[in-house]
PDB file of N, CA and C in Angstrom:
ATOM      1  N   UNK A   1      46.686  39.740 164.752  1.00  0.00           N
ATOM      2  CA  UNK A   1      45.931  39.564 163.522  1.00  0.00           C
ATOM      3  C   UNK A   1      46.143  38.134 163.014  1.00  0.00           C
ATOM      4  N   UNK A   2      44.700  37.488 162.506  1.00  0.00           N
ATOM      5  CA  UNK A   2      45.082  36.292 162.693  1.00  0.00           C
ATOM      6  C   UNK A   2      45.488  36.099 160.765  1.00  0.00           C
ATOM      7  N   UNK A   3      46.663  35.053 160.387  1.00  0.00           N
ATOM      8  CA  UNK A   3      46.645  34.719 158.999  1.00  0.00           C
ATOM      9  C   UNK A   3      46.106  34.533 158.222  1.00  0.00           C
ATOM     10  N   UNK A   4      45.961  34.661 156.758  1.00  0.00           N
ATOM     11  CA  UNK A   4      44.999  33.898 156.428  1.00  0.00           C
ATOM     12  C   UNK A   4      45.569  32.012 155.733  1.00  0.00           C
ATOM     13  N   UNK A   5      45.386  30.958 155.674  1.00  0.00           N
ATOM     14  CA  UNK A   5      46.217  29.963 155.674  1.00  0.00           C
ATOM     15  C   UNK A   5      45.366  29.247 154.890  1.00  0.00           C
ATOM     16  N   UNK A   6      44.654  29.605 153.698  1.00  0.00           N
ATOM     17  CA  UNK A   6      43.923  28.510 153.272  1.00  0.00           C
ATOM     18  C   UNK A   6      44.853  28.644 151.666  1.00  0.00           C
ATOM     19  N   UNK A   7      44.582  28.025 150.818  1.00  0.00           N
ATOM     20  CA  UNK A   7      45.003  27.471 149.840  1.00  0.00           C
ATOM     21  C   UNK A   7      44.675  27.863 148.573  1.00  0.00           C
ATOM     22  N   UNK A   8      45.452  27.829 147.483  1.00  0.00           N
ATOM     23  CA  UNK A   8      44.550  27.985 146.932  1.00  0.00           C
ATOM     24  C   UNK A   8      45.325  27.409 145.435  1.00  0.00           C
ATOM     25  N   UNK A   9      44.699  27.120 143.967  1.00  0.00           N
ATOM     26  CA  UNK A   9      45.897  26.380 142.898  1.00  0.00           C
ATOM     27  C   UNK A   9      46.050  27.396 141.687  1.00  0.00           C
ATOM     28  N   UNK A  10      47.107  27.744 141.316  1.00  0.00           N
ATOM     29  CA  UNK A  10      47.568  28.376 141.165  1.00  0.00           C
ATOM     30  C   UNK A  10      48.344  28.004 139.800  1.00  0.00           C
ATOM     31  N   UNK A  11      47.960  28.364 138.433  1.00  0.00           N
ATOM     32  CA  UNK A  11      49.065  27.875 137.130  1.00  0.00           C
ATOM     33  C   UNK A  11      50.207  28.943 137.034  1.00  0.00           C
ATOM     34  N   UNK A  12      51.398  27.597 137.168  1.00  0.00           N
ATOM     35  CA  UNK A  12      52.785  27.758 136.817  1.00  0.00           C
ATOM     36  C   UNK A  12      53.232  27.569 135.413  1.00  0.00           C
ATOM     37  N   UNK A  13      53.744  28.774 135.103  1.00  0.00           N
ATOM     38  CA  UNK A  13      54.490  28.845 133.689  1.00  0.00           C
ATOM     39  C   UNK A  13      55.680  28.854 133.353  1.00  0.00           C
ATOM     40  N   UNK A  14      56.680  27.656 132.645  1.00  0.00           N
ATOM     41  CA  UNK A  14      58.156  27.829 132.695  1.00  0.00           C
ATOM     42  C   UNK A  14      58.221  28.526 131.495  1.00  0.00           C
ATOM     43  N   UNK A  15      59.535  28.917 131.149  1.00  0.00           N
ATOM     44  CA  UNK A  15      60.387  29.236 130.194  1.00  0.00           C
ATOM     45  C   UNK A  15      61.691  28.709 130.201  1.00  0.00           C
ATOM     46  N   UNK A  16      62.313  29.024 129.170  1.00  0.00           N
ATOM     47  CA  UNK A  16      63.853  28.588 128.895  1.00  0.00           C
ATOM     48  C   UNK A  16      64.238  27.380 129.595  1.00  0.00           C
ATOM     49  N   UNK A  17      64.590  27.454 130.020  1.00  0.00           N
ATOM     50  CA  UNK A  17      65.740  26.618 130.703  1.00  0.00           C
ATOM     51  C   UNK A  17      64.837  25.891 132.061  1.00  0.00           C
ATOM     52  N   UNK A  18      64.011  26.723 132.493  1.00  0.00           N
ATOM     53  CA  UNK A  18      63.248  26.145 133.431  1.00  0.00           C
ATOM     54  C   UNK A  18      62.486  24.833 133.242  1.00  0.00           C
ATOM     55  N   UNK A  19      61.310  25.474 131.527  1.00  0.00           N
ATOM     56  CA  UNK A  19      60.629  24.522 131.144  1.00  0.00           C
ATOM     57  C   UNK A  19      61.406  23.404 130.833  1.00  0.00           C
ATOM     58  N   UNK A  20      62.839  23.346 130.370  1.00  0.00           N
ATOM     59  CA  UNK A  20      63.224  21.857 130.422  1.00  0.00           C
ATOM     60  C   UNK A  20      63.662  20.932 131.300  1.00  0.00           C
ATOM     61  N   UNK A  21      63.985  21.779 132.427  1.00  0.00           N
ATOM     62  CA  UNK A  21      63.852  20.991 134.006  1.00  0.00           C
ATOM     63  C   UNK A  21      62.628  20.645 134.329  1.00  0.00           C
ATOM     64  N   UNK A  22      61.448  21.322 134.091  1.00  0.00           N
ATOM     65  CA  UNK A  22      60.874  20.663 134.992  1.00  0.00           C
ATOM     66  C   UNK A  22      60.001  19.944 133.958  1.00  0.00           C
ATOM     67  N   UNK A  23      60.016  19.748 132.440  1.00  0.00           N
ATOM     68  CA  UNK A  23      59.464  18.972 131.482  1.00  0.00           C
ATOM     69  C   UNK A  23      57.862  18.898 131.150  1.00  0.00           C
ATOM     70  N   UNK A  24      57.807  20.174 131.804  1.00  0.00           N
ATOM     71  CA  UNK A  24      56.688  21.021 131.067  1.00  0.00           C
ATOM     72  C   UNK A  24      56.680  22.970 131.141  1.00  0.00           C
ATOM     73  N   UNK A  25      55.790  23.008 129.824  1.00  0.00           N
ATOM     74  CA  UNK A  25      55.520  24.309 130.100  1.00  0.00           C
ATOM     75  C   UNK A  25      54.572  24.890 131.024  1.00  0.00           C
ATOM     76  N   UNK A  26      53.743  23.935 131.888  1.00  0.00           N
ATOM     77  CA  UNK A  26      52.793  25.092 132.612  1.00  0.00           C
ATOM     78  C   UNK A  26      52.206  23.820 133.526  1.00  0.00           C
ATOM     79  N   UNK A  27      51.955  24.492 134.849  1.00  0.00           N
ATOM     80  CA  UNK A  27      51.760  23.686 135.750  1.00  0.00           C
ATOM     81  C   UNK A  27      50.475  23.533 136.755  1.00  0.00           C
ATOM     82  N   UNK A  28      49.616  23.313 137.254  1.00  0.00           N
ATOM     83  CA  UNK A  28      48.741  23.510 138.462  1.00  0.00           C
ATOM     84  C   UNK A  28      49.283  23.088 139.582  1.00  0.00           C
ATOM     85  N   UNK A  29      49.571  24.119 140.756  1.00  0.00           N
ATOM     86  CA  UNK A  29      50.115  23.941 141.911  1.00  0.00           C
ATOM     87  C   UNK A  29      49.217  24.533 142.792  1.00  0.00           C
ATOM     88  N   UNK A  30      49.413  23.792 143.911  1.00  0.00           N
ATOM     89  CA  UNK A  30      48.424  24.308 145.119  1.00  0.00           C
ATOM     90  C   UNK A  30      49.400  24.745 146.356  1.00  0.00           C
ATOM     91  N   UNK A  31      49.156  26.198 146.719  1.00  0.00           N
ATOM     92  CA  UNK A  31      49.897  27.023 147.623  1.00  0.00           C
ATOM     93  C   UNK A  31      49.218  27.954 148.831  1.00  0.00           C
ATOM     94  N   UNK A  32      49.666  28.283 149.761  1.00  0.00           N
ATOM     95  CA  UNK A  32      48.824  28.850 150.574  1.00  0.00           C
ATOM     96  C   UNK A  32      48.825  30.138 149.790  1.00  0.00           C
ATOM     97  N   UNK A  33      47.402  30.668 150.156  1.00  0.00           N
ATOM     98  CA  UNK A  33      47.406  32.002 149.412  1.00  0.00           C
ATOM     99  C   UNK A  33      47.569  33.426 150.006  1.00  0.00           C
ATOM    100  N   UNK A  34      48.186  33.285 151.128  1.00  0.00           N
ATOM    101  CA  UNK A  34      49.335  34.316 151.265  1.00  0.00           C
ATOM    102  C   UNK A  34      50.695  34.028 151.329  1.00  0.00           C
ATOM    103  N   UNK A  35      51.945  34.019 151.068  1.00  0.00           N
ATOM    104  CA  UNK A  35      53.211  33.703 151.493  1.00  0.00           C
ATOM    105  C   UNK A  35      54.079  34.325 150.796  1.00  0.00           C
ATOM    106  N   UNK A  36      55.469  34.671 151.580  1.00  0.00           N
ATOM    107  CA  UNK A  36      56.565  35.293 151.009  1.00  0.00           C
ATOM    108  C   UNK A  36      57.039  35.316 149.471  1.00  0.00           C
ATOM    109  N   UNK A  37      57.210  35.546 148.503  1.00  0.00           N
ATOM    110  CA  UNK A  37      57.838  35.285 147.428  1.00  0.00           C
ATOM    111  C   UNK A  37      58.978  34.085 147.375  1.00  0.00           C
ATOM    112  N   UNK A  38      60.075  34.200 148.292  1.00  0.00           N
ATOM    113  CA  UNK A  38      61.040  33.534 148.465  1.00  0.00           C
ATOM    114  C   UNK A  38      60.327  31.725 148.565  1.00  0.00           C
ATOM    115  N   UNK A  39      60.045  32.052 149.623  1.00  0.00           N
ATOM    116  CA  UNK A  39      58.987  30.620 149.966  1.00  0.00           C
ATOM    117  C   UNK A  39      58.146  29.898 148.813  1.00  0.00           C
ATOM    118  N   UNK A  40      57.437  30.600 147.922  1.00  0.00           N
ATOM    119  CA  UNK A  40      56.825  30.446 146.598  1.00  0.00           C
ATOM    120  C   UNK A  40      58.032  29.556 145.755  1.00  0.00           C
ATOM    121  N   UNK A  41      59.670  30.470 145.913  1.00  0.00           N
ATOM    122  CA  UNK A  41      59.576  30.243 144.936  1.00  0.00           C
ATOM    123  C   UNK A  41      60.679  28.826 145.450  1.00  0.00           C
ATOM    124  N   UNK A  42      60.905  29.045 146.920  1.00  0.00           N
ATOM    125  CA  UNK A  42      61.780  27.892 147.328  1.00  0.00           C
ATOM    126  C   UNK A  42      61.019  26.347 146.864  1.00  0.00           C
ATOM    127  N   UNK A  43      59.471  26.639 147.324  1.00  0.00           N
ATOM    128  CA  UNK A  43      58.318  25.613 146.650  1.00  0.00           C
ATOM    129  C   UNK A  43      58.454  25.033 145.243  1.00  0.00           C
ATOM    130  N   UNK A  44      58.637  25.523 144.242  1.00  0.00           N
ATOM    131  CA  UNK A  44      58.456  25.591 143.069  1.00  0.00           C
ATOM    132  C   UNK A  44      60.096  24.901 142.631  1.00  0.00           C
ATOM    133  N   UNK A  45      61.336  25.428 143.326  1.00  0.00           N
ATOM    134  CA  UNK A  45      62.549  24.631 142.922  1.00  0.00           C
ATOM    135  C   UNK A  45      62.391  23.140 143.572  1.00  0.00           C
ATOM    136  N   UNK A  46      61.700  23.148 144.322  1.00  0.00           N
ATOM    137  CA  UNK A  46      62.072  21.659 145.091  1.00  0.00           C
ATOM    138  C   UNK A  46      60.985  20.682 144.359  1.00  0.00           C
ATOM    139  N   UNK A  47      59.840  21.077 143.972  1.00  0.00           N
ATOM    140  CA  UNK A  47      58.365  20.364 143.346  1.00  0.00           C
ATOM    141  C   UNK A  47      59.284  20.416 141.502  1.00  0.00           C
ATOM    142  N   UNK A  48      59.911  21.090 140.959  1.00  0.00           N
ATOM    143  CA  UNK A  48      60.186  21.190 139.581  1.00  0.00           C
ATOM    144  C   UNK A  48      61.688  20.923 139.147  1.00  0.00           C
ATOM    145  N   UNK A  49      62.621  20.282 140.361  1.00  0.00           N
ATOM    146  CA  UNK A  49      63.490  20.169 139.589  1.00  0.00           C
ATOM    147  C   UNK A  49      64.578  21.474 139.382  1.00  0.00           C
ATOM    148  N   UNK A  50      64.422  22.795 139.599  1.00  0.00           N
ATOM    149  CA  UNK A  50      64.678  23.225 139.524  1.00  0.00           C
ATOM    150  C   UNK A  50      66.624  23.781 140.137  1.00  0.00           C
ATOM    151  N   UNK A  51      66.968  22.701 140.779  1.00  0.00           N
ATOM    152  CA  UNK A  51      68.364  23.714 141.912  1.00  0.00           C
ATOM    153  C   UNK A  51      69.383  24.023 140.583  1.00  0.00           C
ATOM    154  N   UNK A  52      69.340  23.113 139.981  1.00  0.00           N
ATOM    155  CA  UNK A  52      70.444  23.974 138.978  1.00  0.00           C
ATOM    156  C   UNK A  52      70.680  25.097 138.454  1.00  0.00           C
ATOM    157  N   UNK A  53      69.330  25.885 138.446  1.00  0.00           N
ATOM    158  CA  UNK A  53      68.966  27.290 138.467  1.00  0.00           C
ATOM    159  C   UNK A  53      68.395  27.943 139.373  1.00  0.00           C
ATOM    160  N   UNK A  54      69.254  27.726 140.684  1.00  0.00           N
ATOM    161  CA  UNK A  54      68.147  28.257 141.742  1.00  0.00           C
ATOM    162  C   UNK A  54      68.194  29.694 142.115  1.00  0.00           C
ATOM    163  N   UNK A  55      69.130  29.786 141.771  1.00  0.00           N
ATOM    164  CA  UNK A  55      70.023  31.554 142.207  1.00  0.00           C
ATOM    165  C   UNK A  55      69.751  32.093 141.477  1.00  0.00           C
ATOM    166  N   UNK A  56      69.170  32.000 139.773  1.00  0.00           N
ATOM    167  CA  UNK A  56      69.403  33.000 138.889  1.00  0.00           C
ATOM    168  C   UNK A  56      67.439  32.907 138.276  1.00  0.00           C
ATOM    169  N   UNK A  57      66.849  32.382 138.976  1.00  0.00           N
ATOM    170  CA  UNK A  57      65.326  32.864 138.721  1.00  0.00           C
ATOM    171  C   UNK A  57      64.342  33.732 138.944  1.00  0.00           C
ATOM    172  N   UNK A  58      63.896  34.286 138.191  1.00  0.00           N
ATOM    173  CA  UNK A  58      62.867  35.696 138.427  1.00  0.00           C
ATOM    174  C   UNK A  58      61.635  35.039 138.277  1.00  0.00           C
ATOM    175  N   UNK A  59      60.538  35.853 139.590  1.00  0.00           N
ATOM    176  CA  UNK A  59      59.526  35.284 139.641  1.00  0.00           C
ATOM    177  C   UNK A  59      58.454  36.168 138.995  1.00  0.00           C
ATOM    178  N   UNK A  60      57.392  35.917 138.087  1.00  0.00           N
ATOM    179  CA  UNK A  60      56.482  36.957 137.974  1.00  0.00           C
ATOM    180  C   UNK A  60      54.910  37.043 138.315  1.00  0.00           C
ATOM    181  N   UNK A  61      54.229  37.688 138.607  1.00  0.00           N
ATOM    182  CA  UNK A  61      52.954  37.826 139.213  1.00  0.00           C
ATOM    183  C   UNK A  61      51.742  37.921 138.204  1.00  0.00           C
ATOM    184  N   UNK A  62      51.209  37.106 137.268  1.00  0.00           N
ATOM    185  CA  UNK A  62      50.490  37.986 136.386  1.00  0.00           C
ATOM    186  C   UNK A  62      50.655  38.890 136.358  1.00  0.00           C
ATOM    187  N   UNK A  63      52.050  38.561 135.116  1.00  0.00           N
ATOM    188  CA  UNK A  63      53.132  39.106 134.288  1.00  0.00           C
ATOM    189  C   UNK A  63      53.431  40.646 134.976  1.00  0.00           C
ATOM    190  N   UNK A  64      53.490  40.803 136.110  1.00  0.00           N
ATOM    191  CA  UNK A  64      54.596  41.862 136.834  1.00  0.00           C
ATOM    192  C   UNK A  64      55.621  41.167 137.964  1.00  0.00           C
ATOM    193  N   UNK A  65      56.783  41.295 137.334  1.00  0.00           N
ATOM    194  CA  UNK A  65      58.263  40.675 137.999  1.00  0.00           C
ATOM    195  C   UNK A  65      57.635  40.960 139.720  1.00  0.00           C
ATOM    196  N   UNK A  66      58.554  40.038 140.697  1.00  0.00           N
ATOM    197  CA  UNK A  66      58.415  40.383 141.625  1.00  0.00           C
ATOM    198  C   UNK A  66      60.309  40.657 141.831  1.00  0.00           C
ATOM    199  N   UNK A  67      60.236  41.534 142.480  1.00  0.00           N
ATOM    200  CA  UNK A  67      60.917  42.141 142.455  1.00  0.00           C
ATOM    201  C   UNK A  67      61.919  42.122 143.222  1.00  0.00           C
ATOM    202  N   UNK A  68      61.391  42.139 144.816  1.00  0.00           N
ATOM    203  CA  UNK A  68      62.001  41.718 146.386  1.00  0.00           C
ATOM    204  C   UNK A  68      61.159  40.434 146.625  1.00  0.00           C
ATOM    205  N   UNK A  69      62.240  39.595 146.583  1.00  0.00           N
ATOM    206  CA  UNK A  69      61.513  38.067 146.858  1.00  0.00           C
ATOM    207  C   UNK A  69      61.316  37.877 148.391  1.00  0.00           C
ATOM    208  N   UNK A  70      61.163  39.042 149.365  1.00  0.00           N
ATOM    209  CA  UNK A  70      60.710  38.945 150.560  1.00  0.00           C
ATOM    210  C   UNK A  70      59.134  39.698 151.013  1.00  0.00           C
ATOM    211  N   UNK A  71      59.130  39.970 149.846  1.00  0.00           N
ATOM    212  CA  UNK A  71      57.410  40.484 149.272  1.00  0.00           C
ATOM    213  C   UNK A  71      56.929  39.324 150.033  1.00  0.00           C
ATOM    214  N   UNK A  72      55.403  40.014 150.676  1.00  0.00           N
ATOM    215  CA  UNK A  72      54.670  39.124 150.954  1.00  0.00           C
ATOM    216  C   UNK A  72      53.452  39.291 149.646  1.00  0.00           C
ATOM    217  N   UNK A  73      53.085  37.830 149.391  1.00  0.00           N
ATOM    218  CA  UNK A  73      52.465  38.008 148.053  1.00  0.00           C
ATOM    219  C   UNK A  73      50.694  37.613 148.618  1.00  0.00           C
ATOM    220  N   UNK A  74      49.939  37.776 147.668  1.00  0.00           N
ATOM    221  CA  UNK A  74      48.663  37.164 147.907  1.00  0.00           C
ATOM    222  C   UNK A  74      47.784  36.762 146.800  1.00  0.00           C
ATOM    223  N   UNK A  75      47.899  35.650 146.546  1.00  0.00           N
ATOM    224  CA  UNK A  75      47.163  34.442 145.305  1.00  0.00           C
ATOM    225  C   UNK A  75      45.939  34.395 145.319  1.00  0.00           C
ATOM    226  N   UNK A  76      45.198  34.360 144.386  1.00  0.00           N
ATOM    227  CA  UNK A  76      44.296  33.691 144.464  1.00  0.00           C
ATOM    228  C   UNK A  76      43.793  33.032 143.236  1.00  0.00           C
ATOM    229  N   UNK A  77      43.243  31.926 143.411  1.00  0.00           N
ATOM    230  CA  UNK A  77      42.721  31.051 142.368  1.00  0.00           C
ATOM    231  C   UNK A  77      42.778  31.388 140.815  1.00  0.00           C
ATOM    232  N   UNK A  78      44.031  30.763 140.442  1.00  0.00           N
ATOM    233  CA  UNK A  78      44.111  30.691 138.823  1.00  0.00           C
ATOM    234  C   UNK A  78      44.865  32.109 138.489  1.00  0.00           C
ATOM    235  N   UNK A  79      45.896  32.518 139.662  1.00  0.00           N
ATOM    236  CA  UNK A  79      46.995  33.363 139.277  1.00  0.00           C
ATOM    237  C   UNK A  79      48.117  32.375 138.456  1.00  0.00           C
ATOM    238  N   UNK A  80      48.531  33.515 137.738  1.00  0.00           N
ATOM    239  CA  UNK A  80      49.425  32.781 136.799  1.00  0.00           C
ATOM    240  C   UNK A  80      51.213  33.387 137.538  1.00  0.00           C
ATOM    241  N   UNK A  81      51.600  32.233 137.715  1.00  0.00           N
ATOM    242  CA  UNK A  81      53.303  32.792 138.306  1.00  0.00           C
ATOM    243  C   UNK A  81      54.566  32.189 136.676  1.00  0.00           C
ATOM    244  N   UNK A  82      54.969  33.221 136.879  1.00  0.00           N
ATOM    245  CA  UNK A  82      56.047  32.541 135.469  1.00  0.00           C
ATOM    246  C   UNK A  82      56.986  33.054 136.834  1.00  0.00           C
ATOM    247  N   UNK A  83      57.899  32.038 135.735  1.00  0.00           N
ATOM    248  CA  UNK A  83      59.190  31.405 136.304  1.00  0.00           C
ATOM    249  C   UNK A  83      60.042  31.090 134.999  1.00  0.00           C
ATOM    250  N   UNK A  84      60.889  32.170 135.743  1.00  0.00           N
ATOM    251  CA  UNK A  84      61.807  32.929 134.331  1.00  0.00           C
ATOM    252  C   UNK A  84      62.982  32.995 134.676  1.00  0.00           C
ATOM    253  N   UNK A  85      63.700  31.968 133.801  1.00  0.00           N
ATOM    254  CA  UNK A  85      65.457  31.961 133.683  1.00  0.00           C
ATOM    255  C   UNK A  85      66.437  33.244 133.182  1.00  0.00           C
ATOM    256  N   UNK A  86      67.738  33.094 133.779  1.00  0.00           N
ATOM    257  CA  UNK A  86      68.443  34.194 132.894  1.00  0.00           C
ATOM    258  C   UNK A  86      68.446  33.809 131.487  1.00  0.00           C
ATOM    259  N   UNK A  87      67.662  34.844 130.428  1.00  0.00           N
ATOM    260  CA  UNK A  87      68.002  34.350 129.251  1.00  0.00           C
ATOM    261  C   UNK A  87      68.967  34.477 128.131  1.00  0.00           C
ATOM    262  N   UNK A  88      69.774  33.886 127.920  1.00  0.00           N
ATOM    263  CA  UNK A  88      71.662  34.641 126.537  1.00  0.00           C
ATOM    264  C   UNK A  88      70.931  35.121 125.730  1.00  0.00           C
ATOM    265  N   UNK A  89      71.143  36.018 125.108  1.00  0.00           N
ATOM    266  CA  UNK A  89      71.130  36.912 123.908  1.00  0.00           C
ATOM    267  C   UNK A  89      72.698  36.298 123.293  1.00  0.00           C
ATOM    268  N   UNK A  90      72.168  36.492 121.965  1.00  0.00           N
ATOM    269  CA  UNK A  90      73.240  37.003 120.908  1.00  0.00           C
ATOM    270  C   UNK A  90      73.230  37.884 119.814  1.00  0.00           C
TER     271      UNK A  90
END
C-alpha cells in the first residue's frame, strides 16, 4: 500500500511555558499529512525551541489529547495541534 506523502500546513498553538520558548502563541507549519505523533512532535521541538521541555509535552488534535504518541495521525489543512506543557497548580 502505497503512502500518502504530500503535505499539508497546519496551525500550531502554544501554551504555558511552551508559548515562551518558542515566542509566540500560534504558528503555521507545514507537515506531511500522515505521520506518527512522536515525529510531529519531535518536528515541532526542534523548529520551536522547545528541548527544555521535551519529555513533559502533551500533544493535542483539535482539542483531543493524543494520547500514544506512536499514533499514526492524519492532518489535514488548517488542523489545529496544541502543544501543551505540564501546568503547576496552586
Amino acid at each position: 500500500m502505497e503512502r500518502d506523502t504530500s503535505f499539508v500546513n497546519i496551525n500550531v498553538l502554544f501554551f504555558a511555558k511552551s508559548r515562551e520558548l518558542a515566542k509566540t502563541s500560534r504558528a503555521e507549519f507545514t507537515v506531511k499529512s500522515v505521520l506518527i505523533a512522536r515525529n510531529l512532535l519531535n518536528q515541532l521541538i526542534d523548529r520551536f525551541n522547545l528541548n527544555t521541555i521535551s519529555n513533559n509535552l502533551i500533544l493535542a488534535h483539535n482539542e483531543n489529547y493524543i494520547e500514544n504518541l506512536d499514533t499514526e495521525i492524519n492532518l489535514q489543512k488548517g488542523d489545529e495541534i496544541a502543544v501543551i506543557p505540564p501546568i503547576s497548580g496552586g
